[in-house]
Structures are given as C-alpha cells and as structure tokens.
C-alpha atoms as a PDB file:
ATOM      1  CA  UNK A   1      87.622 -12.503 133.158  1.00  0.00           C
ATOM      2  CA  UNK A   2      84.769 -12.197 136.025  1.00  0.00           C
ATOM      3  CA  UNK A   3      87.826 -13.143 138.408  1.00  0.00           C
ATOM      4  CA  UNK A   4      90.434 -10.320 137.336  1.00  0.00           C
ATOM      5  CA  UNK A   5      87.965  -7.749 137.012  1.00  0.00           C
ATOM      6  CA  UNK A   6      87.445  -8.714 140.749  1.00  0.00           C
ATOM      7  CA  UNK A   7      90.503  -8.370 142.169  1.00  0.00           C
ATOM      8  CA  UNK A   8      91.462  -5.354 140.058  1.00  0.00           C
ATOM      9  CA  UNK A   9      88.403  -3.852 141.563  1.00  0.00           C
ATOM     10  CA  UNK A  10      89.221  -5.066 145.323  1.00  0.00           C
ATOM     11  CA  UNK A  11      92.798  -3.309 144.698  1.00  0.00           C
ATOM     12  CA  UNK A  12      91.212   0.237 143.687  1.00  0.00           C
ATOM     13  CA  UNK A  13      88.823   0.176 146.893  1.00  0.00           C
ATOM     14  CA  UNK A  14      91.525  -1.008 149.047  1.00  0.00           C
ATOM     15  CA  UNK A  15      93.649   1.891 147.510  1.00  0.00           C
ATOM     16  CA  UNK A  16      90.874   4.403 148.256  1.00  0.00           C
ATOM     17  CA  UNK A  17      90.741   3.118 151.446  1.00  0.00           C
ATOM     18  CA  UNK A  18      94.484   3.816 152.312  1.00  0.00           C
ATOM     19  CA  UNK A  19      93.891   7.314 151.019  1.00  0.00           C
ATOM     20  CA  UNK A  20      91.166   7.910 153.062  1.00  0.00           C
ATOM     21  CA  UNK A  21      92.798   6.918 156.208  1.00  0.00           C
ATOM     22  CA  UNK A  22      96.293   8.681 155.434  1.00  0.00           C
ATOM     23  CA  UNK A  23      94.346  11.869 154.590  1.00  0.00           C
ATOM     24  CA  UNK A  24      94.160  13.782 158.011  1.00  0.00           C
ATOM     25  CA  UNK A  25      98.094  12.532 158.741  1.00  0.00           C
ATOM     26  CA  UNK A  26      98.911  14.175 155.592  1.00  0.00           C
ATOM     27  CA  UNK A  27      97.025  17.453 156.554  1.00  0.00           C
ATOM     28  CA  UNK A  28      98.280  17.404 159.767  1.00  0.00           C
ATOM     29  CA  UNK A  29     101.774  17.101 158.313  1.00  0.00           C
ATOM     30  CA  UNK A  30     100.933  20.019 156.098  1.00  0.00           C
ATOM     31  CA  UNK A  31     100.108  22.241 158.964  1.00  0.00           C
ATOM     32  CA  UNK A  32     102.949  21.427 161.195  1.00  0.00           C
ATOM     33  CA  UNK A  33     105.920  21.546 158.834  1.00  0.00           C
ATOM     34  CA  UNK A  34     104.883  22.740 155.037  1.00  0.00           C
ATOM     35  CA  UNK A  35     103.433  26.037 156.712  1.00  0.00           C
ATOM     36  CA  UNK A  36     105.875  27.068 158.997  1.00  0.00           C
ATOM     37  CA  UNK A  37     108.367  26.442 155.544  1.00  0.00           C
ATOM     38  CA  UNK A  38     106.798  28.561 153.343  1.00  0.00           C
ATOM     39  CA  UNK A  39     106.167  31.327 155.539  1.00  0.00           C
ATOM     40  CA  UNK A  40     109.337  31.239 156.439  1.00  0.00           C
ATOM     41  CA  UNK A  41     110.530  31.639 153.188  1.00  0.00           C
ATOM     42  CA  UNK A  42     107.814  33.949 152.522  1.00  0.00           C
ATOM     43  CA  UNK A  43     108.965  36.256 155.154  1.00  0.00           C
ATOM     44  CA  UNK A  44     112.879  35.912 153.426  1.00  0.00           C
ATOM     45  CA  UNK A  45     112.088  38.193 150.747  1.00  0.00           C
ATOM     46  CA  UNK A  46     110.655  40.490 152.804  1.00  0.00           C
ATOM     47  CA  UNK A  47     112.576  43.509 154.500  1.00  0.00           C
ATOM     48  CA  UNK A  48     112.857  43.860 158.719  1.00  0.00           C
ATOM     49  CA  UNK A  49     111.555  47.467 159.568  1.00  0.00           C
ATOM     50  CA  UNK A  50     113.938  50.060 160.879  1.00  0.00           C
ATOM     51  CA  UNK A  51     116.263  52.742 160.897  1.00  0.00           C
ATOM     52  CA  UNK A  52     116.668  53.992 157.032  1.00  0.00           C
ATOM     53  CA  UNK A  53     120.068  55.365 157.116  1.00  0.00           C
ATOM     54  CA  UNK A  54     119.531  58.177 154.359  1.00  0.00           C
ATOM     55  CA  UNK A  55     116.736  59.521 155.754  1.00  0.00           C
ATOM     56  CA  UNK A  56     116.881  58.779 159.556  1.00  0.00           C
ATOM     57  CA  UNK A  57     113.750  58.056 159.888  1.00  0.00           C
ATOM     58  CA  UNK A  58     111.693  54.719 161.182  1.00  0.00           C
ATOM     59  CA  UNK A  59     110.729  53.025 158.332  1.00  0.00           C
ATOM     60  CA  UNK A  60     108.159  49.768 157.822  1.00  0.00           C
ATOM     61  CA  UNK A  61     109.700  46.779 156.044  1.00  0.00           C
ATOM     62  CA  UNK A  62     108.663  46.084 152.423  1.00  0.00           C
ATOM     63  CA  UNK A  63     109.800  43.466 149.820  1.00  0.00           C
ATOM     64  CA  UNK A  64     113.591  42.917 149.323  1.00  0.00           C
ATOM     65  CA  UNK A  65     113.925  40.552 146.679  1.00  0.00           C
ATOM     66  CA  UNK A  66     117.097  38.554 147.470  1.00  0.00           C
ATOM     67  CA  UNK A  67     118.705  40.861 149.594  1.00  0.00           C
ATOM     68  CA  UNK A  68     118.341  39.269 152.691  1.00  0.00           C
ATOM     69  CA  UNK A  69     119.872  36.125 151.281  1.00  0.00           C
ATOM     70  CA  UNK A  70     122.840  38.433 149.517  1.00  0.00           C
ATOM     71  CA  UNK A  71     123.169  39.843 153.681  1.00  0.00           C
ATOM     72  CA  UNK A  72     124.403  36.900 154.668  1.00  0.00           C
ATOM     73  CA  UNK A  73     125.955  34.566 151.230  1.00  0.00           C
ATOM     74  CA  UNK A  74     127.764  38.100 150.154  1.00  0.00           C
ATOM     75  CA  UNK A  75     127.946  39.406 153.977  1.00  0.00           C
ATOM     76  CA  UNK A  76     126.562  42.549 152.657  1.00  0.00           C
ATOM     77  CA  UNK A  77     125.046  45.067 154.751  1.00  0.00           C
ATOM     78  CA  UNK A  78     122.949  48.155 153.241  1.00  0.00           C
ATOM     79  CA  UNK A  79     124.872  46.929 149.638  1.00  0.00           C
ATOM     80  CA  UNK A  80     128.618  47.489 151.466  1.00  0.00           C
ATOM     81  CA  UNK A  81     130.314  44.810 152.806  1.00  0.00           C
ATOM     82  CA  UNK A  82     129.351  43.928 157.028  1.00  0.00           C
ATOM     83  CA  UNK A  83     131.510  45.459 159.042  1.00  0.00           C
ATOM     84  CA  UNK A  84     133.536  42.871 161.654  1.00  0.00           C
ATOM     85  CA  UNK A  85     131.899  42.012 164.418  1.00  0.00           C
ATOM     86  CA  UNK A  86     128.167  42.450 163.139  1.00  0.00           C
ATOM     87  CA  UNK A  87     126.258  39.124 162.528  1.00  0.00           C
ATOM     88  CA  UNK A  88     125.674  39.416 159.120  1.00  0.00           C
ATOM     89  CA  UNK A  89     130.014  39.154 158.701  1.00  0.00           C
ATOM     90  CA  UNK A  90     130.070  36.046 160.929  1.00  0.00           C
ATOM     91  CA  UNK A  91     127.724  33.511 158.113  1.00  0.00           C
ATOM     92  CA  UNK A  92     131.102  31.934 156.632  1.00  0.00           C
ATOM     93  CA  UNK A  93     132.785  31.551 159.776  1.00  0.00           C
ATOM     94  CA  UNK A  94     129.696  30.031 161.804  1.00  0.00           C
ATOM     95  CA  UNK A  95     128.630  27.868 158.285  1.00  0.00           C
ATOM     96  CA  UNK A  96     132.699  26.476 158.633  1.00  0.00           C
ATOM     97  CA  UNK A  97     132.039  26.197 162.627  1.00  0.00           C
ATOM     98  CA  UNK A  98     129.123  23.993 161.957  1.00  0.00           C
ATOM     99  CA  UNK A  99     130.859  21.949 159.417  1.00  0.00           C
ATOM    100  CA  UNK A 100     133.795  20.935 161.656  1.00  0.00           C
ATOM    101  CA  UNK A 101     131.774  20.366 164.570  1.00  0.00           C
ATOM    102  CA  UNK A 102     129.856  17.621 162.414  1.00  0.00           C
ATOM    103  CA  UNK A 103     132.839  16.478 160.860  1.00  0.00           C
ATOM    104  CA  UNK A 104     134.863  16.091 164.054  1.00  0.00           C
ATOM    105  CA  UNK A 105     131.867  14.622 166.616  1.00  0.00           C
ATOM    106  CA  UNK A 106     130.223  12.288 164.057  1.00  0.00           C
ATOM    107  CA  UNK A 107     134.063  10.614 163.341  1.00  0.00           C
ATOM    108  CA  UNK A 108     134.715  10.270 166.609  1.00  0.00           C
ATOM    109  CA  UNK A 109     131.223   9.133 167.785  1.00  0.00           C
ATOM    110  CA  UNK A 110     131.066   6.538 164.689  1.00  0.00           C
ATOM    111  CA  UNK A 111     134.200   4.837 165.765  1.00  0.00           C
ATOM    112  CA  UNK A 112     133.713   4.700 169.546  1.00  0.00           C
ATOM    113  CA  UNK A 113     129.932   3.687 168.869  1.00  0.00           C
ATOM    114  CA  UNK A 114     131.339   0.652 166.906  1.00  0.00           C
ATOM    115  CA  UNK A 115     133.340   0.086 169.271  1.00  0.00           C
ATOM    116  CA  UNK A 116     130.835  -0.183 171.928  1.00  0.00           C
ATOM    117  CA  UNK A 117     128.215  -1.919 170.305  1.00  0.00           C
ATOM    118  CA  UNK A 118     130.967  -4.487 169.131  1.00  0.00           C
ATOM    119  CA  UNK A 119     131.384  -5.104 172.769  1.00  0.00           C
ATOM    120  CA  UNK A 120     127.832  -4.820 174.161  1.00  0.00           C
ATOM    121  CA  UNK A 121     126.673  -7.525 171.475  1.00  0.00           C
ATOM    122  CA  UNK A 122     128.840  -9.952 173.176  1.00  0.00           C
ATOM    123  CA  UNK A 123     127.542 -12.068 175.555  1.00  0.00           C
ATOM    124  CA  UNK A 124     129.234 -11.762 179.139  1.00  0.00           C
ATOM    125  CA  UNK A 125     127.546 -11.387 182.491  1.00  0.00           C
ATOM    126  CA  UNK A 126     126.472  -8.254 183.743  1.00  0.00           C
ATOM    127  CA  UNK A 127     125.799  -7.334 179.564  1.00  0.00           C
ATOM    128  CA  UNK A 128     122.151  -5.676 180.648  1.00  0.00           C
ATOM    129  CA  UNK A 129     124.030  -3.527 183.344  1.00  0.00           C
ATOM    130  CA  UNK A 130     126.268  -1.936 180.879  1.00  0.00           C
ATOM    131  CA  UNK A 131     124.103  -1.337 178.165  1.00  0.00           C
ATOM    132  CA  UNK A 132     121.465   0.698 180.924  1.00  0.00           C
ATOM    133  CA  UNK A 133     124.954   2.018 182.011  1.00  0.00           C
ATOM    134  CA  UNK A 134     126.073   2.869 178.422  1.00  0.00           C
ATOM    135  CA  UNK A 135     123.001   4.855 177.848  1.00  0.00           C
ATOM    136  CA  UNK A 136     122.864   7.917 180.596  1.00  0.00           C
ATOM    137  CA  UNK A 137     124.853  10.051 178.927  1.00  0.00           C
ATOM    138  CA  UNK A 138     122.531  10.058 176.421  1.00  0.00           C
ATOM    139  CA  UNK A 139     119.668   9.801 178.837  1.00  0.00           C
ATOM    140  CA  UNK A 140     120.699  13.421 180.369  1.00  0.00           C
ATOM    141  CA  UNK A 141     118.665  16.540 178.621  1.00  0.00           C
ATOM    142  CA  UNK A 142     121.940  18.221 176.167  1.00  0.00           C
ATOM    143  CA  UNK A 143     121.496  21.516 178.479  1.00  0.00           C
ATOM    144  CA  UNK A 144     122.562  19.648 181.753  1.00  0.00           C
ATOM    145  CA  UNK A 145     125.696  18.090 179.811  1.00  0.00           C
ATOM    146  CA  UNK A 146     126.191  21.432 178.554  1.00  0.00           C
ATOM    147  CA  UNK A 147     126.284  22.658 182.311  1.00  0.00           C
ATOM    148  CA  UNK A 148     127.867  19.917 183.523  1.00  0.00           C
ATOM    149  CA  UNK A 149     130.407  20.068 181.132  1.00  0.00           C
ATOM    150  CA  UNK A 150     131.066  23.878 181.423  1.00  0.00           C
ATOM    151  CA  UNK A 151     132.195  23.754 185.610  1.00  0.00           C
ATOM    152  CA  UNK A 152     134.412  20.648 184.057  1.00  0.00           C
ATOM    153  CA  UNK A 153     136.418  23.082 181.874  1.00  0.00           C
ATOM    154  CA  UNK A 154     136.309  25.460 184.260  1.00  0.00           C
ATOM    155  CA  UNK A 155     139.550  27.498 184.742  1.00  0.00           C
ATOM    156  CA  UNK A 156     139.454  25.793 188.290  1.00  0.00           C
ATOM    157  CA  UNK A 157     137.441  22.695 187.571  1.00  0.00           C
ATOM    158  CA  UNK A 158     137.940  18.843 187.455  1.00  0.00           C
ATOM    159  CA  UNK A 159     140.061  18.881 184.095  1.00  0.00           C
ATOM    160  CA  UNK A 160     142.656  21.737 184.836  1.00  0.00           C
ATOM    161  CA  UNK A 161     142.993  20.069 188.151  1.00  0.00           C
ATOM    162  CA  UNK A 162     143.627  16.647 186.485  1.00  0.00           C
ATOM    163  CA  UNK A 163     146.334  16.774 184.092  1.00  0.00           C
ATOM    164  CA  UNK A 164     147.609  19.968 186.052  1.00  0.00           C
ATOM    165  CA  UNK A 165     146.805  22.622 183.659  1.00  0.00           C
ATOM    166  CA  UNK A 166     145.961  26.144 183.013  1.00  0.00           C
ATOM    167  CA  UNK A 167     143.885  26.152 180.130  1.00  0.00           C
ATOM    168  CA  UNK A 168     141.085  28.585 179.744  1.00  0.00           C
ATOM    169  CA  UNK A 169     138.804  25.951 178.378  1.00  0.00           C
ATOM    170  CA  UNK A 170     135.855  28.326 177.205  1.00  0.00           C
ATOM    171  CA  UNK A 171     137.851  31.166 176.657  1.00  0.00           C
ATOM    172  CA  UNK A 172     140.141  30.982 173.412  1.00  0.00           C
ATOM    173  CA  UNK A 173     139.290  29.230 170.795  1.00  0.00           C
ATOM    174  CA  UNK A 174     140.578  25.734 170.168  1.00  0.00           C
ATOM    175  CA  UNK A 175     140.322  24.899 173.591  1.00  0.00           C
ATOM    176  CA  UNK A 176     136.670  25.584 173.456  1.00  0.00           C
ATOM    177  CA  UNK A 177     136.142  23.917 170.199  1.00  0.00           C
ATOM    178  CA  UNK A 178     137.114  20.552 171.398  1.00  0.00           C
ATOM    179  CA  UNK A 179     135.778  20.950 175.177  1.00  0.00           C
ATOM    180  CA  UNK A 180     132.149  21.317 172.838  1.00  0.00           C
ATOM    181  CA  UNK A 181     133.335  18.568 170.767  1.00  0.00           C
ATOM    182  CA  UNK A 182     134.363  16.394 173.715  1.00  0.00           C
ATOM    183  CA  UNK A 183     130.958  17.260 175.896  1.00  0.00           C
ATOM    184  CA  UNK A 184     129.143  15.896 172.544  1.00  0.00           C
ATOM    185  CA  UNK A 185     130.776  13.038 172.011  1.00  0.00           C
ATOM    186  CA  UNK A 186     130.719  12.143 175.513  1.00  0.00           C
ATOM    187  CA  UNK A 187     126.596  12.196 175.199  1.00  0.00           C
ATOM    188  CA  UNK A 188     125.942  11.185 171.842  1.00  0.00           C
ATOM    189  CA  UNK A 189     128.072   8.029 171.231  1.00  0.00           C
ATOM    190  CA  UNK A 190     125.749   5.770 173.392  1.00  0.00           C
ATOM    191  CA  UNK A 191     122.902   7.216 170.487  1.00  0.00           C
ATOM    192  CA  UNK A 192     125.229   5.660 167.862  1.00  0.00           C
ATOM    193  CA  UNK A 193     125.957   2.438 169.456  1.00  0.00           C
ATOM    194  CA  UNK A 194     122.457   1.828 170.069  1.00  0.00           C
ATOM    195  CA  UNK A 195     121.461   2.455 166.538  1.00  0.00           C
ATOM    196  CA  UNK A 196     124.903   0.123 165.552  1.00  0.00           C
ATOM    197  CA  UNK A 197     124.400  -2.288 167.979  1.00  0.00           C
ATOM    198  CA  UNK A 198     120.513  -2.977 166.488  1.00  0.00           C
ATOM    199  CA  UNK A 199     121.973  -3.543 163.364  1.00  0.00           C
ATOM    200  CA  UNK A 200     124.980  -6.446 164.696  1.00  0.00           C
ATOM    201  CA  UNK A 201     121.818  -8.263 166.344  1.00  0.00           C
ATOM    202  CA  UNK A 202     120.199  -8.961 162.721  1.00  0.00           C
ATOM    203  CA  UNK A 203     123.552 -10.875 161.479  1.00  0.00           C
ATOM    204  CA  UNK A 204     122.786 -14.613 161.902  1.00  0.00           C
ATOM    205  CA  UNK A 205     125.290 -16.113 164.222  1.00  0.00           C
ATOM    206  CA  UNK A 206     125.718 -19.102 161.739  1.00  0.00           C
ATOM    207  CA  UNK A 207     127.107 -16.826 159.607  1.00  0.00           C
ATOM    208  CA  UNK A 208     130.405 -16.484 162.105  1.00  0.00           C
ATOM    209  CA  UNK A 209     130.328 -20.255 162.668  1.00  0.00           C
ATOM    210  CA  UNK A 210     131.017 -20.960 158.899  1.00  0.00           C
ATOM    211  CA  UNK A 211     133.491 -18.323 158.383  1.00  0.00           C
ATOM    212  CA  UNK A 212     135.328 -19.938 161.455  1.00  0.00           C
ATOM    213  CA  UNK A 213     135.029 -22.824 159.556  1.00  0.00           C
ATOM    214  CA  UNK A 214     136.359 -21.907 156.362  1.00  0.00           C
ATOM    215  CA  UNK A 215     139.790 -20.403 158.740  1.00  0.00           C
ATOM    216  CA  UNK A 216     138.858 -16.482 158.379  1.00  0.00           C
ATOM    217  CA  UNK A 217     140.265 -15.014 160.900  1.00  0.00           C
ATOM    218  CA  UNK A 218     138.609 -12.195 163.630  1.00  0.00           C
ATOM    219  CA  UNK A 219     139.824  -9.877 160.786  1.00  0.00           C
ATOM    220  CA  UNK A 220     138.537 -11.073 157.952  1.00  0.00           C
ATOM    221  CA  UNK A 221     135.261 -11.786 159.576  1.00  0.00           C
ATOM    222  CA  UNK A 222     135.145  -8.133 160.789  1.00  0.00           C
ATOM    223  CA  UNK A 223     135.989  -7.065 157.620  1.00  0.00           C
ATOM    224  CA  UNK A 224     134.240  -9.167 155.189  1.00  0.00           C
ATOM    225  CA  UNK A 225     131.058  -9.999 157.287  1.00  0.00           C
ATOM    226  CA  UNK A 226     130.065  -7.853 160.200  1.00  0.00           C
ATOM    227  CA  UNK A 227     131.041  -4.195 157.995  1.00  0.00           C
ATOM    228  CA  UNK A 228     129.145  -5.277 155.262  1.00  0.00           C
ATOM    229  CA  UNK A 229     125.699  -6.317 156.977  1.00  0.00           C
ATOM    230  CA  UNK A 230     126.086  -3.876 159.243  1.00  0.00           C
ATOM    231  CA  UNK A 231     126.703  -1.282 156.522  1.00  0.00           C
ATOM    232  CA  UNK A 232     122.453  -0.066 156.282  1.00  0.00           C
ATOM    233  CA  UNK A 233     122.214   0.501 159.821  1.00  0.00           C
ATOM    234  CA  UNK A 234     125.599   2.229 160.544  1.00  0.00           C
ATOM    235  CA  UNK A 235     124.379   4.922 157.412  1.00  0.00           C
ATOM    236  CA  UNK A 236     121.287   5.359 158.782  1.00  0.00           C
ATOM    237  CA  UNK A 237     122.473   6.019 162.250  1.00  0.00           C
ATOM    238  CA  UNK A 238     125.421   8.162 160.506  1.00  0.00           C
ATOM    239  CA  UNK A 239     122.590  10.064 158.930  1.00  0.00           C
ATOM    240  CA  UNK A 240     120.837  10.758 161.971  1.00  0.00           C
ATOM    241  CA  UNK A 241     124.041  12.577 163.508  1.00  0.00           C
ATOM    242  CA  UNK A 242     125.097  14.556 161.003  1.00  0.00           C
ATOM    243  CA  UNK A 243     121.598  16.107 160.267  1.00  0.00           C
ATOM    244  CA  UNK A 244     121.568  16.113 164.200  1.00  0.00           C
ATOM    245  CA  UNK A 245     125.193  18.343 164.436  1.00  0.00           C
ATOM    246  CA  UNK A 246     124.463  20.371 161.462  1.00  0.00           C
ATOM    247  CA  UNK A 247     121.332  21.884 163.843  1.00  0.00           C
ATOM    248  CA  UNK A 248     124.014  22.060 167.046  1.00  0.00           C
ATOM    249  CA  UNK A 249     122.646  24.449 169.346  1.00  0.00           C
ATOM    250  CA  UNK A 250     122.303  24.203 172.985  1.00  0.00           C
ATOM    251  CA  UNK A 251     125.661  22.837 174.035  1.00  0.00           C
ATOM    252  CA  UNK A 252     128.370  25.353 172.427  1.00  0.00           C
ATOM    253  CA  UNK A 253     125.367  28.635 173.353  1.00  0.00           C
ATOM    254  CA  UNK A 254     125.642  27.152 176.677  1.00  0.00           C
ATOM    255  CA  UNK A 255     129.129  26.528 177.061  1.00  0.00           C
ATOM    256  CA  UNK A 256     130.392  29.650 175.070  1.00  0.00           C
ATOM    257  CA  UNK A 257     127.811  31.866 174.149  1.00  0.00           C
ATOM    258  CA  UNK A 258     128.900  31.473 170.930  1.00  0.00           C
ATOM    259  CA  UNK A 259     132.276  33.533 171.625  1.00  0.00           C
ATOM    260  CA  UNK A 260     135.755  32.140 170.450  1.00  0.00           C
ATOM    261  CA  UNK A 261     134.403  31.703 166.932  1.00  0.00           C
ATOM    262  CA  UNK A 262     132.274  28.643 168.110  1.00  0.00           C
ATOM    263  CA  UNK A 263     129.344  30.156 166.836  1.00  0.00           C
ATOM    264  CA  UNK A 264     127.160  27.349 164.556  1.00  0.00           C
ATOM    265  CA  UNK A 265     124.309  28.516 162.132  1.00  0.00           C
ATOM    266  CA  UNK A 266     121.779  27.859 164.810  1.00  0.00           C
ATOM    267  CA  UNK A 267     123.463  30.189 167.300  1.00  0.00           C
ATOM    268  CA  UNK A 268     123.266  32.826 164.614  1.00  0.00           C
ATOM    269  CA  UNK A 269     119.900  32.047 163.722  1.00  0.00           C
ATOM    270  CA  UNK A 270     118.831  32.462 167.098  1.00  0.00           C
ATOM    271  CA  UNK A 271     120.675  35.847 167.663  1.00  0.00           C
ATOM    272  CA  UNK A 272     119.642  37.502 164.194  1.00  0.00           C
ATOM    273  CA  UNK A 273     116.016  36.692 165.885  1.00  0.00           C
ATOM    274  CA  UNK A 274     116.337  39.728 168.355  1.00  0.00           C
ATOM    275  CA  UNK A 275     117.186  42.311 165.533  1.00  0.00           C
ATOM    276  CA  UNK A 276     114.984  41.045 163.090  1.00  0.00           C
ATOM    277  CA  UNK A 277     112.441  38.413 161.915  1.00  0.00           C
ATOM    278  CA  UNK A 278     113.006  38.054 158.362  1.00  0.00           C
ATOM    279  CA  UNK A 279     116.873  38.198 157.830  1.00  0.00           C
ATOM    280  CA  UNK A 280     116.491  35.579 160.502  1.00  0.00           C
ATOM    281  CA  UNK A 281     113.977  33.941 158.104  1.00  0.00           C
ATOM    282  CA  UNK A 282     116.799  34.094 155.027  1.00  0.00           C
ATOM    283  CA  UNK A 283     119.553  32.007 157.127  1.00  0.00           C
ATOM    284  CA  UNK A 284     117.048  29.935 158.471  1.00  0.00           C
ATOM    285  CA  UNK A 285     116.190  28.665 155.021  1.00  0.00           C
ATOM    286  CA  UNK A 286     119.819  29.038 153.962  1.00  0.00           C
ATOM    287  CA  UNK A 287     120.286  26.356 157.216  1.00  0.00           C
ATOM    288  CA  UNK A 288     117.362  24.165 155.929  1.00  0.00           C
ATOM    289  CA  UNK A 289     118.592  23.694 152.239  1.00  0.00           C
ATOM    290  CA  UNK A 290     122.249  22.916 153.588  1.00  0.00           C
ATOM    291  CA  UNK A 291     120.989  20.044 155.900  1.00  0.00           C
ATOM    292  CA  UNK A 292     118.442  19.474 153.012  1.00  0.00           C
ATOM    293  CA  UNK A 293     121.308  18.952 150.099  1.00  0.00           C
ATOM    294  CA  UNK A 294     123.598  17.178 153.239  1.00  0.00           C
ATOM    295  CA  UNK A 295     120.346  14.619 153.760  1.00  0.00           C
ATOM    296  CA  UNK A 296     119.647  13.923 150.025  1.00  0.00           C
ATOM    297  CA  UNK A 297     123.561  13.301 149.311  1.00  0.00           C
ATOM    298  CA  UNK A 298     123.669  10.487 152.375  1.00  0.00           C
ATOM    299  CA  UNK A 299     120.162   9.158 150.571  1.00  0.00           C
ATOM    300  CA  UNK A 300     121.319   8.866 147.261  1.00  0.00           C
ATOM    301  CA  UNK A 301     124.548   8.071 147.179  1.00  0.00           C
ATOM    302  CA  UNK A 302     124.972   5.945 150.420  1.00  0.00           C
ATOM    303  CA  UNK A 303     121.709   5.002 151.554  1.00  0.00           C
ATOM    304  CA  UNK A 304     120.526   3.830 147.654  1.00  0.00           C
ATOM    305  CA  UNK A 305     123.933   1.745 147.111  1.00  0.00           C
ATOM    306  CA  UNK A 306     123.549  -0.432 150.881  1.00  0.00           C
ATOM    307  CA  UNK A 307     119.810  -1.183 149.373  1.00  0.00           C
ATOM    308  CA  UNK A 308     120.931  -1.757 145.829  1.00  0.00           C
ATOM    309  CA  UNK A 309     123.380  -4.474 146.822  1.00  0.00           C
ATOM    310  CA  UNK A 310     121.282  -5.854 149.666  1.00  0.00           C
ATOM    311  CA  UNK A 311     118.593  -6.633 146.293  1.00  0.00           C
ATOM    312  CA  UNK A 312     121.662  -7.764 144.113  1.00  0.00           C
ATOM    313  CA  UNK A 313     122.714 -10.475 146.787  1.00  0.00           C
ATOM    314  CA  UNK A 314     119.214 -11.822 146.890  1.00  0.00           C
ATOM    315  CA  UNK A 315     118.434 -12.309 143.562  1.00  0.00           C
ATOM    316  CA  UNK A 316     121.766 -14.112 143.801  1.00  0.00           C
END
C-alpha cells in the first residue's frame, strides 16, 4: 500500500531526525556526568600514595582491588580494624547520621509543606504576598541559613535567650542534631509546598462542588479527593528531598564542623579529600549507589503505582 509505505517511511526520517538533534545533548551529557563517574570509580580501585608502614618509606599508589571499599564498609585500616577517631571508623556512624537527617527533615517538611500549600491554594486577599513571603527562606543561599542559624543557637543567642535556656546548641550532640534539622526545615519546607501546592492547582474545582454535593465532609474530601490527586506530585517533590538530604552538606559543616557525631557522608567525603583522592573516590561511589538504590526504590515502587492507577482510572 503506496500510502503505508509512506508514512512508515515519514516515521523512520522523522526518527532520524530526533536522533540527530538529541545527539550533541547526549554527548554533552556523557562528558559532564558519565566521565566524572567512571573515573571516579576508576580511581576506587586504585591505592592513595604514602607512608608504607613496614618499610617506612614513601611509596606511589598502585591497584588495590576492593580495599578501599573494605576501608570504609569493614572500617578496616592497613587489614586491622580503624582505630576511633580516624575517618575511615566514622562510615557507619556518618551513613546512620545521614539517614536520620533525611528521615527526620523530609517528615517534618512533608507535613508542614502540605500544610502550607493547603492554605496558600485558598483564595483570600493578600494570597500573592504570602506565597513571595513563603518563599525567602528558600530564596536565601543554604550557607547564609547555615550562618544565620549558627549565632541563633548560640550559647548567648536569640534561642537560649528565648525560652531562658542554657543549652550548648552546637556543642553536644542532640542539641545539634535538631538545631541542623530545625535550620533545614526552616528553609526547605517553602521548596515542598511549592512543588505540593502545583500539584492542588491541577484538581478541578468541580470536583469539590460535587463531593459537597453528595454530603462528604472537609474530611472525606481531604481524604478521598485532594490525597489521592495530589498523590504524583507530593512523590515527586518527596523524591526531590530525600535525594536532596541524602547529599546534606553545607548546613551541619557549617554549623558543626561535623563534630557531635553530625557528620553526613558528604562531610566525610569532603574530609577524606585532604588525605587522599581515591579512598575519597570509594565513599564517593559508595554515596552515589546509596542515593542511586534510594532513587530507584521511590521510582519503582511509588512513582510506577501513582502512574499505574492514574492509567487504570482512565481507561475507566
């Protein structure tokens, strides 16, 4: 058929075509993140040069085979186990760090992000005044919150001085676990509301009008209508936070230094750096398949159930 053969040919050219013009993104994309990954991981299996401990002499790095990977999953150093206080005995407690941080910020941030993009998707005056208002926080570069937030838990700043307290905010633990968890909350909710708040705005208001209708109450509505259709974009922006905290950097090194056992995997990545490239290297890629895994679990099992249901109700 002269007409088939037509089209089938228009769809190959039109094919080629697409190739053609995704071609230097896709090389691009190659250069700027499949390179740096495979060197990295390149460089993981290879040892750092230095001091050789049975011969005390200066000796050039060579291949290592998993051992840099076995320094920090085993904590072993030179085949013993670290001693305290060196980095390579600090993985676990900086992977468990990095864990609660997400777990703990991301909670909080999801709920009070609901809650303000509940509110800012009313309709009340003086709505495009609080959602510019809603945003600074998030507006402000992390390592000025990080400041800002550090003279706030000051021994003698604004909090202490508030509820009339003593606490030395950045100098035990706990205490400077949540005054990190509090400083990120505090700038990365408005992030999640905005992201929420995009997703209330695509649920047809006729939809509310007939469940009024039918007697649901604000409950049932909430429950039955706004979580459901809201359900994509609160993953996605749930998805975007964790993956976000499980790279937490700047605001607990600027805060704490990563003292008080509040260093994350980042922190450690950062400080391995100045005694040696390719241990560094190891955690790094230790860091990417752990947000890697984290990112394919939220995909598959959360992101590919809100789109499997979204196609069920329409063939409905």
């Amino acid at each position: 058929m002269p007409g088939r053969e037509s089209a089938d040919r228009k769809q190959v050219t039109q094919g080629r075509w697409a190739y053609t013009l995704l071609t230097p993104t896709l090389i691009l994309l190659a250069v700027v993140i499949i390179y740096p990954v495979v060197n990295a991981i390149i460089m993981s299996f290879q040892k750092d040069a230095g001091l050789n401990p049975a011969t005390g002499f200066f000796e050039e790095g060579g291949p290592a085979g998993f051992d840099n990977y076995a320094h920090w999953l085993f904590q072993q150093c030179n085949g013993a186990p670290c001693p305290p206080g060196t980095l390579g005995a600090q993985f676990w407690n900086s992977f468990g760090t990095t864990f609660f941080f997400t777990v703990v910020t991301v909670a909080f941030e999801t709920v009070l992000g609901f809650w303000m993009a509940v509110i800012m998707a009313r309709s009340f005056r003086g709505r495009s005044a609080v959602r510019a208002a809603v945003l600074v926080p998030w507006a402000i570069p992390t390592a000025v919150t990080a400041k800002l937030w550090f003279f706030i838990f000051a021994f003698d700043g604004i909090a202490n001085k508030l509820f009339g307290t003593q606490i030395l905010w950045t100098g035990s633990e706990w205490p400077a676990k949540w005054a990190i968890i509090i400083a990120d909350v505090w700038k990365t909710t408005p992030f999640m509301a905005l992201l929420i708040l995009a997703g209330l705005q695509l649920i047809p208001d006729e939809v509310y009008e007939a469940a009024k209708v039918d007697g649901a109450s604000s409950w049932q509505r909430f429950t039955q209508i706004t979580l459901p259709l809201v359900k994509p974009a609160l993953m996605v922006a749930v998805l975007f936070r964790v993956l976000d905290a499980l790279r937490m950097f700047d605001l607990p090194y600027i805060m704490t230094q990563g003292g008080n056992n509040t260093s994350t995997l980042s922190i450690l990545v950062v400080d391995q750096i100045r005694q040696g490239f390719n241990a560094a290297a190891a955690l790094s890629t230790i860091t990417f398949l752990v947000i890697f895994i984290v990112a394919f679990i939220f995909v598959r099992f959360l992101g590919a159930n809100a789109v499997g249901a979204a196609t069920s109700s329409g063939r409905k």
